[in-house]
C-alpha atoms as a PDB file:
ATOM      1  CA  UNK A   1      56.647 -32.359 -37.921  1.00  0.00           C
ATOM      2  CA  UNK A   2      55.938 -30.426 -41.515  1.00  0.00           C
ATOM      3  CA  UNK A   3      55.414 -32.895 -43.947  1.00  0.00           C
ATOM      4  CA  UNK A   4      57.158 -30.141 -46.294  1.00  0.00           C
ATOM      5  CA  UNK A   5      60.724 -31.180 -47.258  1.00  0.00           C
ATOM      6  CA  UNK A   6      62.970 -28.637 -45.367  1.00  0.00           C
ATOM      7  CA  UNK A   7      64.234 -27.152 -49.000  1.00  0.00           C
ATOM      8  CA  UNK A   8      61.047 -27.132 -51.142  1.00  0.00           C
ATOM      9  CA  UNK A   9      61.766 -24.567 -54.188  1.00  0.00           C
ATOM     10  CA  UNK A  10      65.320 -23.753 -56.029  1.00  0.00           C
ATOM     11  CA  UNK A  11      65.377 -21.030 -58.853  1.00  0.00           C
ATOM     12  CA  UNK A  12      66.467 -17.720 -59.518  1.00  0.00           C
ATOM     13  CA  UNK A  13      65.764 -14.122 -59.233  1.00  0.00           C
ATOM     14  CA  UNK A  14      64.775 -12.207 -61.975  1.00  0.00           C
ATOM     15  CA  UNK A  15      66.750  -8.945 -63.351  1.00  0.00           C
ATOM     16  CA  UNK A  16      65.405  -5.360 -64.200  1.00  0.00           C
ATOM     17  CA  UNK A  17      65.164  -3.310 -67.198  1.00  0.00           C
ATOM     18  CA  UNK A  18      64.123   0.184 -67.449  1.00  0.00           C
ATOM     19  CA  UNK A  19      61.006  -0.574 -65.408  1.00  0.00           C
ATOM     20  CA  UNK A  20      58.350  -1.405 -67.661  1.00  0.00           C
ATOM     21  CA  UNK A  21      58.737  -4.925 -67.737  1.00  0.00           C
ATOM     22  CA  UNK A  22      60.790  -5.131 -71.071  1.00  0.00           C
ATOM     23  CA  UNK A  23      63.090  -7.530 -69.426  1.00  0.00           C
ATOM     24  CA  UNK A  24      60.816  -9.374 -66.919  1.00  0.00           C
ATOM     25  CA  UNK A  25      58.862 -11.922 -68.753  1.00  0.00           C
ATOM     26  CA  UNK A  26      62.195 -12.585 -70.907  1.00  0.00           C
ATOM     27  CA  UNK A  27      63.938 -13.682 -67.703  1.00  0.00           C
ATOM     28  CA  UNK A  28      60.893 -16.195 -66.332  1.00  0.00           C
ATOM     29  CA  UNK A  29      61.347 -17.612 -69.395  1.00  0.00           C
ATOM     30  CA  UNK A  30      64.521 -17.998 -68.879  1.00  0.00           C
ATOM     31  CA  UNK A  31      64.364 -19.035 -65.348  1.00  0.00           C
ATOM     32  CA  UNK A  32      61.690 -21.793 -66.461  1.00  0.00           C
ATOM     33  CA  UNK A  33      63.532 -23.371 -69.360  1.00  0.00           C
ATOM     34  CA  UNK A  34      66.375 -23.975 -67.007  1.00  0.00           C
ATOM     35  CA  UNK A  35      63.992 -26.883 -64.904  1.00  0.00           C
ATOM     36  CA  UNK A  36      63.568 -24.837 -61.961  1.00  0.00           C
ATOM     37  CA  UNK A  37      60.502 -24.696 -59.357  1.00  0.00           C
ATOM     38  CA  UNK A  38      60.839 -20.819 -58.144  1.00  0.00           C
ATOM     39  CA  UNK A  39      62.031 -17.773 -59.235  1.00  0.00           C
ATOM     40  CA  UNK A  40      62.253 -14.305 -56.839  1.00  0.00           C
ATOM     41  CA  UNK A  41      60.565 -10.978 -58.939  1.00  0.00           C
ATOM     42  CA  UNK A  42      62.655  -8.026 -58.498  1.00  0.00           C
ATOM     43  CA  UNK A  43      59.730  -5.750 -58.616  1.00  0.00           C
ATOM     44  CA  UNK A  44      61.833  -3.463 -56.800  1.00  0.00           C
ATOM     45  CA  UNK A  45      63.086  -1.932 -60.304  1.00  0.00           C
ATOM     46  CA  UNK A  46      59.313  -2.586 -61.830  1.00  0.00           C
ATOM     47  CA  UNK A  47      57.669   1.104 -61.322  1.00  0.00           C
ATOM     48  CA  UNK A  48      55.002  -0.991 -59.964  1.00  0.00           C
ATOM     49  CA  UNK A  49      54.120   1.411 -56.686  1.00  0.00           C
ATOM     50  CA  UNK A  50      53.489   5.641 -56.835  1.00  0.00           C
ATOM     51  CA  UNK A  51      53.650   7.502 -53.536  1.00  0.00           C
ATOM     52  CA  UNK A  52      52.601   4.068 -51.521  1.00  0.00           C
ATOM     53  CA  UNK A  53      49.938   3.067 -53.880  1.00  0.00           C
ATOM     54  CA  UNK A  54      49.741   0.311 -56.317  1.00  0.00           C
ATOM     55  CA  UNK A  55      49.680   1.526 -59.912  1.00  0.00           C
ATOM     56  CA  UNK A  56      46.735  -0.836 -61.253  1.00  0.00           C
ATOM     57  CA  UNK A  57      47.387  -1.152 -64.932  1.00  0.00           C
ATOM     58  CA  UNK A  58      51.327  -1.687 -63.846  1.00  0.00           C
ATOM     59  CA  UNK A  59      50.081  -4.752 -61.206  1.00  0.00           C
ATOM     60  CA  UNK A  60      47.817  -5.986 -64.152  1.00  0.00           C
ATOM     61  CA  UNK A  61      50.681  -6.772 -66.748  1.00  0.00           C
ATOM     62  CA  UNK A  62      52.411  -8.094 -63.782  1.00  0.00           C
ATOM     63  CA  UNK A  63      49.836 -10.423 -63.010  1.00  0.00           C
ATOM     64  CA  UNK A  64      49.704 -11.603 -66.774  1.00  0.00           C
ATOM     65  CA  UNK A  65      53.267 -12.376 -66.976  1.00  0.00           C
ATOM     66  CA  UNK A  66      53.762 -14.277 -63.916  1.00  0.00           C
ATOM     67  CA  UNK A  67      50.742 -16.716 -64.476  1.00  0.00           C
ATOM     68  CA  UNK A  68      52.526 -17.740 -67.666  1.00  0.00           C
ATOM     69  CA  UNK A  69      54.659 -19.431 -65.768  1.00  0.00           C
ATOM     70  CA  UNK A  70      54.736 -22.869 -63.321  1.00  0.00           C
ATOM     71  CA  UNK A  71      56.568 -20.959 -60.626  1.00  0.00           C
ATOM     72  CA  UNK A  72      57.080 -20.732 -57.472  1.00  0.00           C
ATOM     73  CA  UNK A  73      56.931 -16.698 -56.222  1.00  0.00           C
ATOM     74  CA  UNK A  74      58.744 -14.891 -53.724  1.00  0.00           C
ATOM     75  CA  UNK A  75      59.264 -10.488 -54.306  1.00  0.00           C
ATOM     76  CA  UNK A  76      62.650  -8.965 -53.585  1.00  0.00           C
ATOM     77  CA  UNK A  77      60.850  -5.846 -52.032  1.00  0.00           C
ATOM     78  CA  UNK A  78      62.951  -2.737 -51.701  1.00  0.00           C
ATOM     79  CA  UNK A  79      66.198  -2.146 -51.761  1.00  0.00           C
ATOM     80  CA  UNK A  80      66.132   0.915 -50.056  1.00  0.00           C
ATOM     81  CA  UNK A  81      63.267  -0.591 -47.291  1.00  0.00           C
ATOM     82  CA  UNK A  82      64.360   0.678 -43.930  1.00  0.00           C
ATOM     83  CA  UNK A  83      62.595   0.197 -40.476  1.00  0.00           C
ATOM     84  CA  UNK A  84      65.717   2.098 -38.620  1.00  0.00           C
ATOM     85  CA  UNK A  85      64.748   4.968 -40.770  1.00  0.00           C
ATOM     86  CA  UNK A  86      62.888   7.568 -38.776  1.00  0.00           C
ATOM     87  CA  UNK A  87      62.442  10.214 -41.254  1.00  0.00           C
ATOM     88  CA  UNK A  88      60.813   8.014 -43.660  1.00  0.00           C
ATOM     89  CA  UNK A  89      59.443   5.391 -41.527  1.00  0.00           C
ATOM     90  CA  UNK A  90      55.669   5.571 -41.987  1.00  0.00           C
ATOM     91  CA  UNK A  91      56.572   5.886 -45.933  1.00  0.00           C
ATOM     92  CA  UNK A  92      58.626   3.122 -45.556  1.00  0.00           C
ATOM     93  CA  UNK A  93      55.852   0.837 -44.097  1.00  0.00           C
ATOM     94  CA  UNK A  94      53.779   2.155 -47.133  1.00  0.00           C
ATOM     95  CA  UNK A  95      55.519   0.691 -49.677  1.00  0.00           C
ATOM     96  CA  UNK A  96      55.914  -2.614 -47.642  1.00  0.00           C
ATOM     97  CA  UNK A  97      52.104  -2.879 -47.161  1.00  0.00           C
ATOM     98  CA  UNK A  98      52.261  -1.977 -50.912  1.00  0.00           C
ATOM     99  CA  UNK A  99      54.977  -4.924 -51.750  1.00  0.00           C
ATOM    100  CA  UNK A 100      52.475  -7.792 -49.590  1.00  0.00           C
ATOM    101  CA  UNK A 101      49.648  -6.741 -51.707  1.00  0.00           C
ATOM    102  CA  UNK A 102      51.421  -7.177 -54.901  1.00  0.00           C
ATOM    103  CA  UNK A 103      52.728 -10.479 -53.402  1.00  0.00           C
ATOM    104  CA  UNK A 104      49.128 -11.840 -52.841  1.00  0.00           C
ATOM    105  CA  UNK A 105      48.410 -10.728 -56.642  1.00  0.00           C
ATOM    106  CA  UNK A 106      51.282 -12.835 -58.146  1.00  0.00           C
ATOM    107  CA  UNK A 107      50.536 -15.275 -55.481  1.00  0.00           C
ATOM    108  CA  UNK A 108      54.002 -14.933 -53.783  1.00  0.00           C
ATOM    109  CA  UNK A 109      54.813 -16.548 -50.058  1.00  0.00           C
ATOM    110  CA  UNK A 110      57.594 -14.539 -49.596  1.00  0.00           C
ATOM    111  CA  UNK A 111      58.313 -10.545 -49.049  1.00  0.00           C
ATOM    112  CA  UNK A 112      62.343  -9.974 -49.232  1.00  0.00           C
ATOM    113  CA  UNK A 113      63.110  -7.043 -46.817  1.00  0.00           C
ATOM    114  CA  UNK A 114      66.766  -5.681 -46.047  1.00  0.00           C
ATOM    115  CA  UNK A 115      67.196  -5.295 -42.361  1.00  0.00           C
ATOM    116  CA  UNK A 116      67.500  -1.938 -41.490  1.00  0.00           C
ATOM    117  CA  UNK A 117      70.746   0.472 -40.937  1.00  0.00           C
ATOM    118  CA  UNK A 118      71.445   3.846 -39.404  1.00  0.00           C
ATOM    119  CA  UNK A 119      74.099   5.998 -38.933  1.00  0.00           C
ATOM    120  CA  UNK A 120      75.868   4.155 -35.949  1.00  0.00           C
ATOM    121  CA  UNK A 121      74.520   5.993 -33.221  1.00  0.00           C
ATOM    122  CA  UNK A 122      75.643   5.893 -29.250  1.00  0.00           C
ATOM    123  CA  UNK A 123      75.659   2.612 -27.964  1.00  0.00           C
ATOM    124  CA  UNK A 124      72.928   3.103 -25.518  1.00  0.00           C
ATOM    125  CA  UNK A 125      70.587   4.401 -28.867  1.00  0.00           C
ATOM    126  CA  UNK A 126      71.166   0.905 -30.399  1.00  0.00           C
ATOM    127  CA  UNK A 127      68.318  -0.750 -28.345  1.00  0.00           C
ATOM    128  CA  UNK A 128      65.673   1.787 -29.697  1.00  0.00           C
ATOM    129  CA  UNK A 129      67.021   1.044 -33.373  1.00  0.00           C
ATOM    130  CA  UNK A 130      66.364  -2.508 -32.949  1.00  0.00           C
ATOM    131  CA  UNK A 131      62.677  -1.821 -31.048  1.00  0.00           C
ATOM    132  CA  UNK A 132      61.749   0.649 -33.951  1.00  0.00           C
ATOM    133  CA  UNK A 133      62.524  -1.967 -36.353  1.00  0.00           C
ATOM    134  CA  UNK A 134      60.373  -4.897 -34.282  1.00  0.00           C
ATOM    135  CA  UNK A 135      57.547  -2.407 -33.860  1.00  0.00           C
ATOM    136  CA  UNK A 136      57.420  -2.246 -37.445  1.00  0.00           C
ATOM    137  CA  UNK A 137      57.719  -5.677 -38.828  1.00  0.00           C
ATOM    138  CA  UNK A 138      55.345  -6.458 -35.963  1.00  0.00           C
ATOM    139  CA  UNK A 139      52.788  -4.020 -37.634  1.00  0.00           C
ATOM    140  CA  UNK A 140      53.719  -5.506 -41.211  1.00  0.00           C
ATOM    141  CA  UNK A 141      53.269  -9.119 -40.180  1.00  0.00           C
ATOM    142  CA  UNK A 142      49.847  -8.737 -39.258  1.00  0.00           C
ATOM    143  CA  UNK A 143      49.256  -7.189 -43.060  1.00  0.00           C
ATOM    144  CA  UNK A 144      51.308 -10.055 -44.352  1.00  0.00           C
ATOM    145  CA  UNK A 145      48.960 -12.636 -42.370  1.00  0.00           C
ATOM    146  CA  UNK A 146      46.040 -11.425 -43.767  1.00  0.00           C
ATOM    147  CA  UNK A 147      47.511 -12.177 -47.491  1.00  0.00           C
ATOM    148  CA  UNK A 148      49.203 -15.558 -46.284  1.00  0.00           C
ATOM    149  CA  UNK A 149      52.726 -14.076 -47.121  1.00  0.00           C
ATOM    150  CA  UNK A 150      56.066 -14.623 -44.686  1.00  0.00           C
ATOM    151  CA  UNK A 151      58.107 -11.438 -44.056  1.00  0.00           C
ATOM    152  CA  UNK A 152      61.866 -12.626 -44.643  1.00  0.00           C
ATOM    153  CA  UNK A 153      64.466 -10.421 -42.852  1.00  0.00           C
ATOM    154  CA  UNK A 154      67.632 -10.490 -44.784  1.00  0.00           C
ATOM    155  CA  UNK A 155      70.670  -9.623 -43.055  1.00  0.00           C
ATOM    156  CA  UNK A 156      73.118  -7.424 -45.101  1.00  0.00           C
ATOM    157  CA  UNK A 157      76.633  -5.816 -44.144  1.00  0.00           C
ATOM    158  CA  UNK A 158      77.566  -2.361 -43.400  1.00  0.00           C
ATOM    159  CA  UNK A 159      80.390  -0.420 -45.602  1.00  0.00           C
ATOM    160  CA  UNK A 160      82.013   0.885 -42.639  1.00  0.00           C
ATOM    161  CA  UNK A 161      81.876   1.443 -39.098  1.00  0.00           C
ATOM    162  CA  UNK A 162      80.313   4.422 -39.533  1.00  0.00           C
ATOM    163  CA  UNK A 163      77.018   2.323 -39.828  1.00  0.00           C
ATOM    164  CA  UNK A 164      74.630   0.467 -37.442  1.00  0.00           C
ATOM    165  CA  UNK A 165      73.823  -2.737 -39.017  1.00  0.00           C
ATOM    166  CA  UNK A 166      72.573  -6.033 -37.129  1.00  0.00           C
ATOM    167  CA  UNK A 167      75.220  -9.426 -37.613  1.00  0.00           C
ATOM    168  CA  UNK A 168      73.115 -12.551 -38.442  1.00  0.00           C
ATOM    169  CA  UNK A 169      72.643 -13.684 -34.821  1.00  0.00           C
ATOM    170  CA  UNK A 170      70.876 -10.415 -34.048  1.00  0.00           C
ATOM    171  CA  UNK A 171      68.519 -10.586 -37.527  1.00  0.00           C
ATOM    172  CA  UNK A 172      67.837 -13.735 -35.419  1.00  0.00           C
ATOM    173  CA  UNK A 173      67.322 -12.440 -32.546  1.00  0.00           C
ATOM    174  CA  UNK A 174      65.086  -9.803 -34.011  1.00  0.00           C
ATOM    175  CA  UNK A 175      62.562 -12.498 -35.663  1.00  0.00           C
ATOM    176  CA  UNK A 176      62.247 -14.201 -32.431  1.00  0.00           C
ATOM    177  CA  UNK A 177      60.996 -11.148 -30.535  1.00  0.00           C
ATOM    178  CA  UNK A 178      58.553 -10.405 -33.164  1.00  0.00           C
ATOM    179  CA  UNK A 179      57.122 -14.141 -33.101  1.00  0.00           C
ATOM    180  CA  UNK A 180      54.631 -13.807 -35.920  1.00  0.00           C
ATOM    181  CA  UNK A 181      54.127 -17.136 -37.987  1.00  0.00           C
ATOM    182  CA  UNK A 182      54.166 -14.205 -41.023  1.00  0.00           C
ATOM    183  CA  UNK A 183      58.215 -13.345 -40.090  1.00  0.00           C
ATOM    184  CA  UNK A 184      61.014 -15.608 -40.916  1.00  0.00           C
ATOM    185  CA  UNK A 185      64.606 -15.150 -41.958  1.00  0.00           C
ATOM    186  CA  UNK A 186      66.762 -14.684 -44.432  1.00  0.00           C
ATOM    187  CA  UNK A 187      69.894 -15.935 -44.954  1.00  0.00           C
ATOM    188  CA  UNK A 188      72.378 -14.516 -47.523  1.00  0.00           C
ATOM    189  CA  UNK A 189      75.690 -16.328 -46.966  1.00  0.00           C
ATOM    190  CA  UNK A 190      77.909 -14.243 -49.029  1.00  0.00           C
ATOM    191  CA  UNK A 191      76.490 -11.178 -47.091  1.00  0.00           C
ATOM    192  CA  UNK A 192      76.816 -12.852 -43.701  1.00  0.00           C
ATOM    193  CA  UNK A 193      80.716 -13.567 -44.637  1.00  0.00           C
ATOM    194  CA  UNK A 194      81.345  -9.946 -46.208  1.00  0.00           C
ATOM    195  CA  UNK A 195      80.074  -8.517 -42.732  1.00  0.00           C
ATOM    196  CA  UNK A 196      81.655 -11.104 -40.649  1.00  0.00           C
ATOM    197  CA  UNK A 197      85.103 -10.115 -41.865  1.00  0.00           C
ATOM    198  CA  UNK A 198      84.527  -6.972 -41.190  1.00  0.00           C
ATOM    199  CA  UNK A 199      83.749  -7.171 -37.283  1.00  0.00           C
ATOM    200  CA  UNK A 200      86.408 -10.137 -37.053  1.00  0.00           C
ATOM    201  CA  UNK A 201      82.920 -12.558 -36.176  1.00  0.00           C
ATOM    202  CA  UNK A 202      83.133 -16.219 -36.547  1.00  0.00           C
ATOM    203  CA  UNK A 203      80.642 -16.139 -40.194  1.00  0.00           C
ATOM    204  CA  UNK A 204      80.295 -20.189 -39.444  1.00  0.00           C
ATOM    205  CA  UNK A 205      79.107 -19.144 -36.124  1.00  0.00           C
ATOM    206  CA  UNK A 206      76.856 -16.552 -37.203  1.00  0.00           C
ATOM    207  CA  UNK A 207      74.624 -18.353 -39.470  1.00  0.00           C
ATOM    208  CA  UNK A 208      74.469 -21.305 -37.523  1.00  0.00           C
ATOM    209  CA  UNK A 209      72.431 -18.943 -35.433  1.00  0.00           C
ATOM    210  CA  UNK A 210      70.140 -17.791 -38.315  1.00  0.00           C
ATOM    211  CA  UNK A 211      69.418 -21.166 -39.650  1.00  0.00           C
ATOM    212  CA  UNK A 212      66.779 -22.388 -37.298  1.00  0.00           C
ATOM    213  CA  UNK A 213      64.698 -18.826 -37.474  1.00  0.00           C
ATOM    214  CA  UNK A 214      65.617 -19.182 -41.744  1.00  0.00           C
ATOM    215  CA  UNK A 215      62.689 -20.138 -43.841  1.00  0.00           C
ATOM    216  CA  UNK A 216      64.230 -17.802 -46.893  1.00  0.00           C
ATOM    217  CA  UNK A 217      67.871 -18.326 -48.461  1.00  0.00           C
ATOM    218  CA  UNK A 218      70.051 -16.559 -51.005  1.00  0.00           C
ATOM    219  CA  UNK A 219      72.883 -18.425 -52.472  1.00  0.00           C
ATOM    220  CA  UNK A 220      75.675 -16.470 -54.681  1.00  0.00           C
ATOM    221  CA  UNK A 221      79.230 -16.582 -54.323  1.00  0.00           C
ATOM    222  CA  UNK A 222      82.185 -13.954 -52.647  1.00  0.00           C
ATOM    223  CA  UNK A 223      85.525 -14.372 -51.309  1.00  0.00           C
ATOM    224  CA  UNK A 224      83.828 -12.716 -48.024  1.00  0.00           C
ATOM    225  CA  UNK A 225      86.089  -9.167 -48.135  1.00  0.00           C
ATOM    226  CA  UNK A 226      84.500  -6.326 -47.399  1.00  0.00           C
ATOM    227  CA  UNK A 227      84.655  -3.277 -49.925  1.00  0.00           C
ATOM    228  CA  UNK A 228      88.013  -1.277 -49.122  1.00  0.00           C
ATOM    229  CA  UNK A 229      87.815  -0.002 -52.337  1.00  0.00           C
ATOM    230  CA  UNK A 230      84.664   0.726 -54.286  1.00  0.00           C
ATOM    231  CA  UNK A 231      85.294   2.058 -57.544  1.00  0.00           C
ATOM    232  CA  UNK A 232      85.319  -0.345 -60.506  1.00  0.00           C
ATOM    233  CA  UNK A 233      84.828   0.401 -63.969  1.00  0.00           C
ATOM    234  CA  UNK A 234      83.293  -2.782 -64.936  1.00  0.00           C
ATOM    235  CA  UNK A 235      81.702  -5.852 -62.349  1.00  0.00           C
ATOM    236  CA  UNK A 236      84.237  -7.889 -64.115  1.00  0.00           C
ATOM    237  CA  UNK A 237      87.177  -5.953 -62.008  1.00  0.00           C
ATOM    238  CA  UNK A 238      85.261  -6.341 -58.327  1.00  0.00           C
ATOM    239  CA  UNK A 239      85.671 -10.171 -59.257  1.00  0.00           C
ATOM    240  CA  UNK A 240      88.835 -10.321 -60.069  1.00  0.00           C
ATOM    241  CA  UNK A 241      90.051  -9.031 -57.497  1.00  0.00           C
ATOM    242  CA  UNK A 242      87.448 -10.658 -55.067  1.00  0.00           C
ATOM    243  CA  UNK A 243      86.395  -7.281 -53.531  1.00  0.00           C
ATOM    244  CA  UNK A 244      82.621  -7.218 -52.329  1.00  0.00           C
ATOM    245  CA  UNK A 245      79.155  -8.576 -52.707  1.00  0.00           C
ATOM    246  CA  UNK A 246      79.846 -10.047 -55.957  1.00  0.00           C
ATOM    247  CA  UNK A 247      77.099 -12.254 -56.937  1.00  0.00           C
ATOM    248  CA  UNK A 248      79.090 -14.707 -58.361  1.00  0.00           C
ATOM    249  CA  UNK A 249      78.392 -18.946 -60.115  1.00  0.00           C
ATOM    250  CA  UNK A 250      78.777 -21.063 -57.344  1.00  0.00           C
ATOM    251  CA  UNK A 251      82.360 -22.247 -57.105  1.00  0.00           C
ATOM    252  CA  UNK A 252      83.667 -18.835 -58.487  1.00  0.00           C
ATOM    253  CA  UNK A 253      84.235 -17.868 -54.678  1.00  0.00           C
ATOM    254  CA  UNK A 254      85.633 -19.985 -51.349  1.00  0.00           C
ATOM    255  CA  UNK A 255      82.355 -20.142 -49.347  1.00  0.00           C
ATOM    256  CA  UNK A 256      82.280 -24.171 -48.716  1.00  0.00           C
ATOM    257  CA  UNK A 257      78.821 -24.537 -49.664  1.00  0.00           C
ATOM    258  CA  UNK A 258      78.653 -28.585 -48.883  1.00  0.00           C
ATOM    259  CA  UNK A 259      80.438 -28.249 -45.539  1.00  0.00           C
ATOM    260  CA  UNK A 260      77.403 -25.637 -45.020  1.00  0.00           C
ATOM    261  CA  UNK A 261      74.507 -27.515 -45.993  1.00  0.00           C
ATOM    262  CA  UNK A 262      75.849 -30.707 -44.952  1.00  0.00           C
ATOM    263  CA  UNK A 263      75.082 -29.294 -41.077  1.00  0.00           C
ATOM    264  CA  UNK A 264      72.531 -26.983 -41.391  1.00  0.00           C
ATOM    265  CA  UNK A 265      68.432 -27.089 -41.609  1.00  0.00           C
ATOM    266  CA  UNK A 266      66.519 -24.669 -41.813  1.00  0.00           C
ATOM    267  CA  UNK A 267      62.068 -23.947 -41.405  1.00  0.00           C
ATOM    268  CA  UNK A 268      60.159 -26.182 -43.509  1.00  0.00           C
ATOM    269  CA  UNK A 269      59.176 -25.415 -46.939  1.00  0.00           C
ATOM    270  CA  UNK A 270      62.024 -22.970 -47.441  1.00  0.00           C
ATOM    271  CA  UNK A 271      62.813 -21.333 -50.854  1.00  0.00           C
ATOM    272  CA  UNK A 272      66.251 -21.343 -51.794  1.00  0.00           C
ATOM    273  CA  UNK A 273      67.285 -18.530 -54.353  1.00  0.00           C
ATOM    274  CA  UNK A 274      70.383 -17.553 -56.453  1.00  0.00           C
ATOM    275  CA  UNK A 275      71.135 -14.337 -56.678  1.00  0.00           C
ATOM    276  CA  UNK A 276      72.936 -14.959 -60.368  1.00  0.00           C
ATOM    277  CA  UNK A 277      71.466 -13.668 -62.861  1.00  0.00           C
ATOM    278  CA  UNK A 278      71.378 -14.291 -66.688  1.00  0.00           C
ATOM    279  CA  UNK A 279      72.374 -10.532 -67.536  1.00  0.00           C
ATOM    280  CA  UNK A 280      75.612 -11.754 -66.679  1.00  0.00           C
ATOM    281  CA  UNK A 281      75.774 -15.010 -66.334  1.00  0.00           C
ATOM    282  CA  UNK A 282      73.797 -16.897 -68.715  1.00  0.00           C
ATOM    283  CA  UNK A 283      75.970 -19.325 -69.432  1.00  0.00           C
ATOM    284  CA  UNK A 284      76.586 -20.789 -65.413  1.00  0.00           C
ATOM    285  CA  UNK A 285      73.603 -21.020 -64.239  1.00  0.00           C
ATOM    286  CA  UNK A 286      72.812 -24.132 -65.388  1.00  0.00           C
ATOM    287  CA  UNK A 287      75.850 -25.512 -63.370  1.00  0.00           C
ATOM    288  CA  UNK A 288      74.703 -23.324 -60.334  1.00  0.00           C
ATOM    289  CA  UNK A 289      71.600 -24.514 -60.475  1.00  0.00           C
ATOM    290  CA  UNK A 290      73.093 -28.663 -60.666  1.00  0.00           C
ATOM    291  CA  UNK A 291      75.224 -27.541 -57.600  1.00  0.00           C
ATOM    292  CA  UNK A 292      72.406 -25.623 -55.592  1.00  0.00           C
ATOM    293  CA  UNK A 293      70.427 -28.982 -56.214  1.00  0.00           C
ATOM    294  CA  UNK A 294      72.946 -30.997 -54.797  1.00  0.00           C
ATOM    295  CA  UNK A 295      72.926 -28.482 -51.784  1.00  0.00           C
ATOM    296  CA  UNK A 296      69.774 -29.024 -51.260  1.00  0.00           C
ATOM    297  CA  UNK A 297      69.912 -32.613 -51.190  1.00  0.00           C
ATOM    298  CA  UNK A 298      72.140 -32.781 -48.646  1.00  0.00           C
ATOM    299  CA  UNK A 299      69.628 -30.895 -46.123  1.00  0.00           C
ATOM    300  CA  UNK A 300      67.154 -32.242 -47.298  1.00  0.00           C
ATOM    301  CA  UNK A 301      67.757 -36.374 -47.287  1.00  0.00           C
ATOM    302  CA  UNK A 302      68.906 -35.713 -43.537  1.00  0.00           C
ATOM    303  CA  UNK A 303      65.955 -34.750 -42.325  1.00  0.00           C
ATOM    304  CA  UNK A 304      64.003 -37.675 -43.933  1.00  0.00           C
ATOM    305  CA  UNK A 305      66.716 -39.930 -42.032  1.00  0.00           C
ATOM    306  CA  UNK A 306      65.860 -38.202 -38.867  1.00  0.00           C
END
């Protein structure tokens, strides 16, 4: 057994400005003051990679503002990062081999990647979706072993059923057949719920089926309903009416984070990040980051009475 608690790292991740870093060293600083031990760079936003290639001067500054800190690193990699995408796939894995390097120069264990999504195609077209995708991360983990990073596969929700997305159990699924030390999960519980409601799954079900391949987890609040309407003027109107991936203080939403981590474990030395950031809520995440503490507790203090 790991001699790593099961929940090693709690923070947050950072928010974006215009893309040259006028807002990232403000928010590690933020981050910091608040007592925690990791914080996720959203270098996504950063302008950071050109055409698949590290800018140098860009991953330079980068490096000088995260080694101000006494941080823990993951990257949120793209957004956009796609292995079901077969136009753009070698591009794709560009920018990925791109993201690992910069992880290695901020000294980051962790690569966020979005599982991938396609238009939904026949059913019997599903099963090469899924292998494209393997054959990919499989290619990526062996770049990611040779900087020490882990690959975490985040499952996300579709916006309709127009779109091939994987549920949780199948992100699972996915990181088993690849078997690479360098690939791990990720679970994000409000996007496992959104998706869940929307395919009439058991959500419960579906991340108890995630947790033992999970060495990655994202922690932000929802009500769990799936966008049926999209347009909002202001973020402040998707919450009050509970519509979407929200992003929320925990407690805002009804995801029963104790019941959760009172049964769950996960890989050792897992990082566990909130998704709630200071832009907009400054002022909770102090009691986020009490509760997500708590959380953790719970797994981990079962696992040393194992």
């Amino acid at each position: 057994m790991s001699s790593a608690p099961t929940i090693s790292s709690v923070g947050f991740c950072t928010y974006t400005g215009n893309g040259n870093f006028s807002t990232l060293e403000e928010s590690l600083r933020t981050i910091s003051d608040l007592g925690t031990t990791a914080a996720e760079l959203s270098l996504y936003g950063e302008e950071l990679i050109a055409g698949g290639r590290i800018i140098p001067g860009r991953a330079e500054r980068l490096v000088e503002i995260t080694r101000q800190f006494n941080l823990r690193y993951s990257v949120h990699g793209q957004i956009v990062s796609n292995f079901m995408d077969r136009e753009h796939l070698e591009l794709q894995k560009s920018v990925v081999r791109a993201m690992l390097e910069l992880c290695n120069r901020a000294e980051a264990g962790i690569l966020v990647h979005h599982c991938g999504h396609a238009k939904m195609p026949a059913l019997t077209r599903i099963t090469d979706l899924d292998a494209m995708e393997r054959d990919a991360l499989a290619e990526m983990a062996e770049v990611a072993e040779v900087y020490g990073v882990r690959i975490a596969l985040e499952n996300i929700f579709a916006l309709s059923d127009a779109e091939y997305r994987q549920t949780p159990e199948k992100v699972a699924e996915t990181v088993k057949a690849v078997n690479s030390p360098n690939v791990c999960g990720l679970i994000d519980f409000s996007h496992a719920y959104i998706e869940c409601t929307r395919l009439g799954l058991d959500w419960r079900e579906q991340v108890r089926a995630m947790a033992p391949v999970a060495g990655h987890l994202h922690v932000h609040d929802s009500f769990g309903r799936p966008y049926s309407m999209t347009k909002f003027y202001h973020p402040a109107e998707a919450t009050a009416l509970g519509i979407g991936d929200l992003h929320l203080p925990i407690g805002w939403g009804d995801i029963p984070w104790e019941e959760i981590f009172s049964e769950l474990t996960f890989l050792p030395d897992t990082m566990l990040v909130m998704e709630i950031t200071g832009e907009r809520f400054a002022t909770e995440q102090a009691d986020s980051l009490a509760r997500a503490l708590k959380l953790v507790d719970l797994v981990n203090s079962r696992r040393l009475a194992a």
